[in-house]
PDB file of N, CA and C in Angstrom:
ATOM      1  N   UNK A   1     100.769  -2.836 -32.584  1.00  0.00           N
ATOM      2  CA  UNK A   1     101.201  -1.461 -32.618  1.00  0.00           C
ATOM      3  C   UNK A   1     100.812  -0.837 -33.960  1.00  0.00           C
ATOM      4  N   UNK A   2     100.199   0.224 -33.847  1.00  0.00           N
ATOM      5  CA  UNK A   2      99.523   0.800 -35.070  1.00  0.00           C
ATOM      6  C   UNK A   2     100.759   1.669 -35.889  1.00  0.00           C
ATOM      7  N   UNK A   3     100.538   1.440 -37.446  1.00  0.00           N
ATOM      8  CA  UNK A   3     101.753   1.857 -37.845  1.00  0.00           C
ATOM      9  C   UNK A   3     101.882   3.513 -38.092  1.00  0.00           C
ATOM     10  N   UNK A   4     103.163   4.133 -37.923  1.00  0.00           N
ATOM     11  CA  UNK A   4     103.078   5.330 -37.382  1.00  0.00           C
ATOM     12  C   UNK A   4     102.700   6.482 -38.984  1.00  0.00           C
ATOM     13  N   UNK A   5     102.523   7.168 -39.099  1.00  0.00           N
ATOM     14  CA  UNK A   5     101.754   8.089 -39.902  1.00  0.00           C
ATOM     15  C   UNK A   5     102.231   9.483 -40.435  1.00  0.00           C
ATOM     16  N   UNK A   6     103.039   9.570 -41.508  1.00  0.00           N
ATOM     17  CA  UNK A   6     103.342  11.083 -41.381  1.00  0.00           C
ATOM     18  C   UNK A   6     102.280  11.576 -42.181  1.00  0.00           C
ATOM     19  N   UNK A   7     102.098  12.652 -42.719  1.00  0.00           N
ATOM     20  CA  UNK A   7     101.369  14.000 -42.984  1.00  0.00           C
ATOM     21  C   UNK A   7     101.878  15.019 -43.645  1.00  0.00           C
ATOM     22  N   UNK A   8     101.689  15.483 -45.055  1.00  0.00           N
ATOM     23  CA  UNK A   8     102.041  16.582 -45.596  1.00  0.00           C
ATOM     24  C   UNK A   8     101.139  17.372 -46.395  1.00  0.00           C
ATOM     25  N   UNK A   9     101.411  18.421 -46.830  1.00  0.00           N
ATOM     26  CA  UNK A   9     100.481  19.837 -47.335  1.00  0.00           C
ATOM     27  C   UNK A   9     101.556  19.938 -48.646  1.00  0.00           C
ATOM     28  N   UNK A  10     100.555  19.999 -49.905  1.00  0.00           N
ATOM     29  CA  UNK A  10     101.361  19.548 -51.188  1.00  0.00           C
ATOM     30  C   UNK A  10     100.475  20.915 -52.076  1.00  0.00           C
ATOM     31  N   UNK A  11     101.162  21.515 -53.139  1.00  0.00           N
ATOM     32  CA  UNK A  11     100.878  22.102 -54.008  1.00  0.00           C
ATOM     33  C   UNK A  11     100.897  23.639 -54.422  1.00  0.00           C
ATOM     34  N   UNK A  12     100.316  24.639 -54.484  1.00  0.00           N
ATOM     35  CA  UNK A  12     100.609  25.521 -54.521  1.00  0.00           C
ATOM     36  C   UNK A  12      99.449  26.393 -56.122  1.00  0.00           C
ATOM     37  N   UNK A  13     100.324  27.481 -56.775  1.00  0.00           N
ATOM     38  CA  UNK A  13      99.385  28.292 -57.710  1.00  0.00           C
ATOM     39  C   UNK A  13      99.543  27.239 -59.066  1.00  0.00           C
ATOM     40  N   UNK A  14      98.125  26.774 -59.753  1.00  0.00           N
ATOM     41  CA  UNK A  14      98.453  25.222 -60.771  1.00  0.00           C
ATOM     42  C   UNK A  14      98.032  26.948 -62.341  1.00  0.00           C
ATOM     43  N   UNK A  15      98.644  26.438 -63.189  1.00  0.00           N
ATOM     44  CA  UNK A  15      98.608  26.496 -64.399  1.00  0.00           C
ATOM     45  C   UNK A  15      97.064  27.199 -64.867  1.00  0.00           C
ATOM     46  N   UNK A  16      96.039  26.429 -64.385  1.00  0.00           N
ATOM     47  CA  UNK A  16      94.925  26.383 -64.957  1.00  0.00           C
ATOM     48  C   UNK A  16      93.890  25.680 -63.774  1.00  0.00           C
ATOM     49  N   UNK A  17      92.783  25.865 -64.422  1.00  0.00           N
ATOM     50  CA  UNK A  17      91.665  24.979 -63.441  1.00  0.00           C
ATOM     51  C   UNK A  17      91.535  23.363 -63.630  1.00  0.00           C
ATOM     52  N   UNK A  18      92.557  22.792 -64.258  1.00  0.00           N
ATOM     53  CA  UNK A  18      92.493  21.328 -64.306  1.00  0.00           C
ATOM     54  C   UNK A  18      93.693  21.044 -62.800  1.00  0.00           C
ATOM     55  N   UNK A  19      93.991  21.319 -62.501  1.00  0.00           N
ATOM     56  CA  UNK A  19      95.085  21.312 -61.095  1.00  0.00           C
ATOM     57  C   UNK A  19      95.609  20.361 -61.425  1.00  0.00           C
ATOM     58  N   UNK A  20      96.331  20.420 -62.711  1.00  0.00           N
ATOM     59  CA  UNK A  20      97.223  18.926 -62.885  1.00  0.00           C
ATOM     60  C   UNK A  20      98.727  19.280 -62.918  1.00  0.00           C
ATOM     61  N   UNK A  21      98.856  21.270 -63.289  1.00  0.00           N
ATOM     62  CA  UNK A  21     100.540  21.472 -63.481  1.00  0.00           C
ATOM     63  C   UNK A  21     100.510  22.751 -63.236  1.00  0.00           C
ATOM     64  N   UNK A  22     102.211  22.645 -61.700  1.00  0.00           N
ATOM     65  CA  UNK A  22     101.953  23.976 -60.882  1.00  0.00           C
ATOM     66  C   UNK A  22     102.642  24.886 -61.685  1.00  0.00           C
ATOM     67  N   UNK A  23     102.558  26.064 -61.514  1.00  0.00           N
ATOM     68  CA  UNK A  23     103.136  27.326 -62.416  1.00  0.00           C
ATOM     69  C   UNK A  23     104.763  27.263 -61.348  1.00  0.00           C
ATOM     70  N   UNK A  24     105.695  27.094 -62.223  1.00  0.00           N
ATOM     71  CA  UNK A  24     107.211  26.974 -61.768  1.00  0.00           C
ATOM     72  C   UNK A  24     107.396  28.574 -60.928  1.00  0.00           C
ATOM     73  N   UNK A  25     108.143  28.245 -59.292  1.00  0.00           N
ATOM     74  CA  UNK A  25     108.261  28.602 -58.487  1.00  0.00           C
ATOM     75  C   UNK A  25     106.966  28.919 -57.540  1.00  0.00           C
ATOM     76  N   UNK A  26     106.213  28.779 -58.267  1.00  0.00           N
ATOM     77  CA  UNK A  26     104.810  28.979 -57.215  1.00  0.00           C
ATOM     78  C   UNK A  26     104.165  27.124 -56.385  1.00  0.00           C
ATOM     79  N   UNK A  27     105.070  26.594 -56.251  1.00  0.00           N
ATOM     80  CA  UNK A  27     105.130  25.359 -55.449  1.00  0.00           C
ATOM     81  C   UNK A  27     105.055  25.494 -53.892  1.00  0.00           C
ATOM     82  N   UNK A  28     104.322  25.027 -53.522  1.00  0.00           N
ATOM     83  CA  UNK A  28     104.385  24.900 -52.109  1.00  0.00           C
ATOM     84  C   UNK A  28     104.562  23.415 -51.102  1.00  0.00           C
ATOM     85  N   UNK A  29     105.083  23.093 -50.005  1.00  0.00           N
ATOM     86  CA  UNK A  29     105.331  21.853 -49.579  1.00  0.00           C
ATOM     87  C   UNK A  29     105.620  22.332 -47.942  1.00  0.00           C
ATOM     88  N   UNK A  30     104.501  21.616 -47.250  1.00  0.00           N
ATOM     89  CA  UNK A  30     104.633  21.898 -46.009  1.00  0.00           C
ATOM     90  C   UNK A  30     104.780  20.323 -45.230  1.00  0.00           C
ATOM     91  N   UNK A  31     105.485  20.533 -43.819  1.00  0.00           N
ATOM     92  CA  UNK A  31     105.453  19.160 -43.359  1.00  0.00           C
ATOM     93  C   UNK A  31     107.309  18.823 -43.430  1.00  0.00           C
ATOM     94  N   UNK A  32     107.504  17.489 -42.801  1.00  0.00           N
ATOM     95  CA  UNK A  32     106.168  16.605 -42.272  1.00  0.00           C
ATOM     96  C   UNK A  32     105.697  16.795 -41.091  1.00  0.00           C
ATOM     97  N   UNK A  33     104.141  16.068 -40.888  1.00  0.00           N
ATOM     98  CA  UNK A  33     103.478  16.648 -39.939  1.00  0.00           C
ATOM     99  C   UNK A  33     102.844  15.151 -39.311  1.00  0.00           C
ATOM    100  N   UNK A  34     103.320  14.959 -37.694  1.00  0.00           N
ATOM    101  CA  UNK A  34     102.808  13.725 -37.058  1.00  0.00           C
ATOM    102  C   UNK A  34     101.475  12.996 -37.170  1.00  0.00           C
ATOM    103  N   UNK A  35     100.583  14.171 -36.669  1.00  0.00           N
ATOM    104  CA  UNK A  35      99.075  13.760 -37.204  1.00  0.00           C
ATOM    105  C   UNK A  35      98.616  14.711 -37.931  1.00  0.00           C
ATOM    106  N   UNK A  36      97.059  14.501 -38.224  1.00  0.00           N
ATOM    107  CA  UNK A  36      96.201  14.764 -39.285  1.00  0.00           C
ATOM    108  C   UNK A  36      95.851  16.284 -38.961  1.00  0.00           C
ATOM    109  N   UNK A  37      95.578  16.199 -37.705  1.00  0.00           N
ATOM    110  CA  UNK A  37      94.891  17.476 -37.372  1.00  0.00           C
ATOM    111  C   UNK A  37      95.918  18.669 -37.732  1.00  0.00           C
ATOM    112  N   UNK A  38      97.097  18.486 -37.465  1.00  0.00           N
ATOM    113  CA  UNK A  38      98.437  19.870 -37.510  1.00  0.00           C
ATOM    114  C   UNK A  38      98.238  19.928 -39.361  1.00  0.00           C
ATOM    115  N   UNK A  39      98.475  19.112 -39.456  1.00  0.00           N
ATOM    116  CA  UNK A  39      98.346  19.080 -41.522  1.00  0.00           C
ATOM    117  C   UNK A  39      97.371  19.729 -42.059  1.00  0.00           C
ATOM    118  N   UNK A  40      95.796  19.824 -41.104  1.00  0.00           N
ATOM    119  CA  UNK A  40      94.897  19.980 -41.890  1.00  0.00           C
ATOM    120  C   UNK A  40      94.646  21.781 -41.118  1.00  0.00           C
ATOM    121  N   UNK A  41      95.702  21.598 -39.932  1.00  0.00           N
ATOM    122  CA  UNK A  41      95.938  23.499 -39.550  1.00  0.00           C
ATOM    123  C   UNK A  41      96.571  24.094 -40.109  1.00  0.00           C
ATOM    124  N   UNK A  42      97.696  23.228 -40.898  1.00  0.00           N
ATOM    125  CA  UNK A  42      98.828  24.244 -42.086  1.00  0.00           C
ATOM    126  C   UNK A  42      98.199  24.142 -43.159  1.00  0.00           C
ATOM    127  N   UNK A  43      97.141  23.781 -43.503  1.00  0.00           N
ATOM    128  CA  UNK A  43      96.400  23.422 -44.801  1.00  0.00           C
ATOM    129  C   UNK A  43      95.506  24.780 -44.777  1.00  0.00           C
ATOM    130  N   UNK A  44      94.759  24.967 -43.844  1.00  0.00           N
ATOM    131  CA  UNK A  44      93.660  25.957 -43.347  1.00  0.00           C
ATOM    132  C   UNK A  44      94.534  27.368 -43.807  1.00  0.00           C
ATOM    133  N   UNK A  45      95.501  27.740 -43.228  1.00  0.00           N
ATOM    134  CA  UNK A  45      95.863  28.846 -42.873  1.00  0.00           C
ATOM    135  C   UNK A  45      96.841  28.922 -44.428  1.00  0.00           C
ATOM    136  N   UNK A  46      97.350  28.013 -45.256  1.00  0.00           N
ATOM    137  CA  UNK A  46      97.858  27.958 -46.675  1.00  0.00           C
ATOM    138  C   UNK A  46      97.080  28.579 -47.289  1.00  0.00           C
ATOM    139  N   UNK A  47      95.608  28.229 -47.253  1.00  0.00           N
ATOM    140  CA  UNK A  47      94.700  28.185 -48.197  1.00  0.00           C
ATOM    141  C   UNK A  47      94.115  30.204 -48.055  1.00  0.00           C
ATOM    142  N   UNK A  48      94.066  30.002 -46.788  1.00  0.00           N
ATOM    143  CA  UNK A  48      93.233  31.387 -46.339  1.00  0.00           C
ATOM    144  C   UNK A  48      94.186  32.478 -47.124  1.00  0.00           C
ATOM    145  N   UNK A  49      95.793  32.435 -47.186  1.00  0.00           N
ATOM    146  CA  UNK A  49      96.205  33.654 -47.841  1.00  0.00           C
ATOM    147  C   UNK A  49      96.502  33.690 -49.099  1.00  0.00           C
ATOM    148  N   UNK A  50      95.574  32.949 -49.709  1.00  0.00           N
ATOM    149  CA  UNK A  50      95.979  32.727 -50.973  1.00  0.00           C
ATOM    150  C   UNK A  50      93.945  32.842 -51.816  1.00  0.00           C
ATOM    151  N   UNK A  51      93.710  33.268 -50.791  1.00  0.00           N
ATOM    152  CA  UNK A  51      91.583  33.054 -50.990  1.00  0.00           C
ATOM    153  C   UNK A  51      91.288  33.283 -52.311  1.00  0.00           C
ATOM    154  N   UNK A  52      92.076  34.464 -52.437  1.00  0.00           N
ATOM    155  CA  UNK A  52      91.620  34.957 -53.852  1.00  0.00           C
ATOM    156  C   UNK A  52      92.099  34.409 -55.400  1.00  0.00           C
ATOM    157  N   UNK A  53      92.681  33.883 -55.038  1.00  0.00           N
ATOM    158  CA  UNK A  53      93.391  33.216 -56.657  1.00  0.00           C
ATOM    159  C   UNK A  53      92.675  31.854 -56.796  1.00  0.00           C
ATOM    160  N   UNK A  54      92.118  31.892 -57.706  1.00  0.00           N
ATOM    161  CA  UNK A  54      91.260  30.850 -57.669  1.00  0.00           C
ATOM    162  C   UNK A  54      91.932  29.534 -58.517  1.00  0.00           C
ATOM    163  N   UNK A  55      92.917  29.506 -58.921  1.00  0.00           N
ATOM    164  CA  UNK A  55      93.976  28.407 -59.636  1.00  0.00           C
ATOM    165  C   UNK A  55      94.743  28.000 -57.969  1.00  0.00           C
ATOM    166  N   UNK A  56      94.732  28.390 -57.054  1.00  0.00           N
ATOM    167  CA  UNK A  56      95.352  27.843 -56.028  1.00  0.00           C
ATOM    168  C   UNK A  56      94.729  26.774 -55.193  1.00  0.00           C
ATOM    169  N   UNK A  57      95.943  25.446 -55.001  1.00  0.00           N
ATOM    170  CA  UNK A  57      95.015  24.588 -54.193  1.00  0.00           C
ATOM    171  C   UNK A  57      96.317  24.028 -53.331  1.00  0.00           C
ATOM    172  N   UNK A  58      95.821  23.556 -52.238  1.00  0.00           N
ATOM    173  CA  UNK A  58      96.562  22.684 -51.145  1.00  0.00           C
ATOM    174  C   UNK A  58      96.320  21.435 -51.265  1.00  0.00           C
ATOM    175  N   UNK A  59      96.616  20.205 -50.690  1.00  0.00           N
ATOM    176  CA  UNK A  59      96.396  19.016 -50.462  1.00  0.00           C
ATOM    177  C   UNK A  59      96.965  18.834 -49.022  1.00  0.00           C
ATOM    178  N   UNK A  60      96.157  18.003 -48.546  1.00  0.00           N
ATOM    179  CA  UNK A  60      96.858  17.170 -47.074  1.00  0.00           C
ATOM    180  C   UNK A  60      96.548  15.736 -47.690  1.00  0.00           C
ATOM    181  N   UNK A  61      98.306  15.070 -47.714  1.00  0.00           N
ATOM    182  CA  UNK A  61      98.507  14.008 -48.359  1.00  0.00           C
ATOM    183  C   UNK A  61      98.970  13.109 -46.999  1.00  0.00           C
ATOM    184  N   UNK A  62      98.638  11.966 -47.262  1.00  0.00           N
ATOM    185  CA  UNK A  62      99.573  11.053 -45.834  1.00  0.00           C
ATOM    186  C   UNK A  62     100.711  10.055 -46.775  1.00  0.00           C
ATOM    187  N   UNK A  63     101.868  10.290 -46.118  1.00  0.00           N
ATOM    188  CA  UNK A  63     102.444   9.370 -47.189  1.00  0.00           C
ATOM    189  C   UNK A  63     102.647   8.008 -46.409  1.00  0.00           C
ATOM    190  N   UNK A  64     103.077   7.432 -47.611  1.00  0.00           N
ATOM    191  CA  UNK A  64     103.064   5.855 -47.414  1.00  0.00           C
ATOM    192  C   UNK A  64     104.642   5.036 -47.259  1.00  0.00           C
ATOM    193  N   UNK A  65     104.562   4.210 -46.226  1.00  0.00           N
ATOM    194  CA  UNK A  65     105.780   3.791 -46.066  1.00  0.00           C
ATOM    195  C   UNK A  65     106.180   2.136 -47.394  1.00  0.00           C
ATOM    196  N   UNK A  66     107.206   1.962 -47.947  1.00  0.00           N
ATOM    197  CA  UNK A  66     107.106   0.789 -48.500  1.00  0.00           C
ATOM    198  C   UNK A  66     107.364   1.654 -49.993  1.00  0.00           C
TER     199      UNK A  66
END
């Protein structure tokens, strides 16, 4: 039995162009999400209203059990 898989959408508007530290309250966290594909549709549509700010980034992360 294959082990089961969640899915999340991590991040939001970062500080600067090193995307290492988000600007406080501009955090974003979507999920959790069963499979890959729904994660990488809330990822799509995160990203699209935010086009123009170019310090903004998403992630589709899978987390890990253990």
């Amino acid at each position: 039995m294959a082990e089961p898989q969640i899915w999340v959408v991590w991040g939001g508007v970062f500080t600067d162009m090193t995307f290492t530290t988000l600007e406080q309250g501009k955090e974003e966290f979507y999920g959790p999400f069963h499979d890959e594909e729904s994660a990488i549709r809330r990822w799509r549509e995160g990203m699209a209203r935010f086009v123009d700010i170019a310090s903004h980034r998403l992630f589709v992360l899978r987390a890990r059990q253990g």
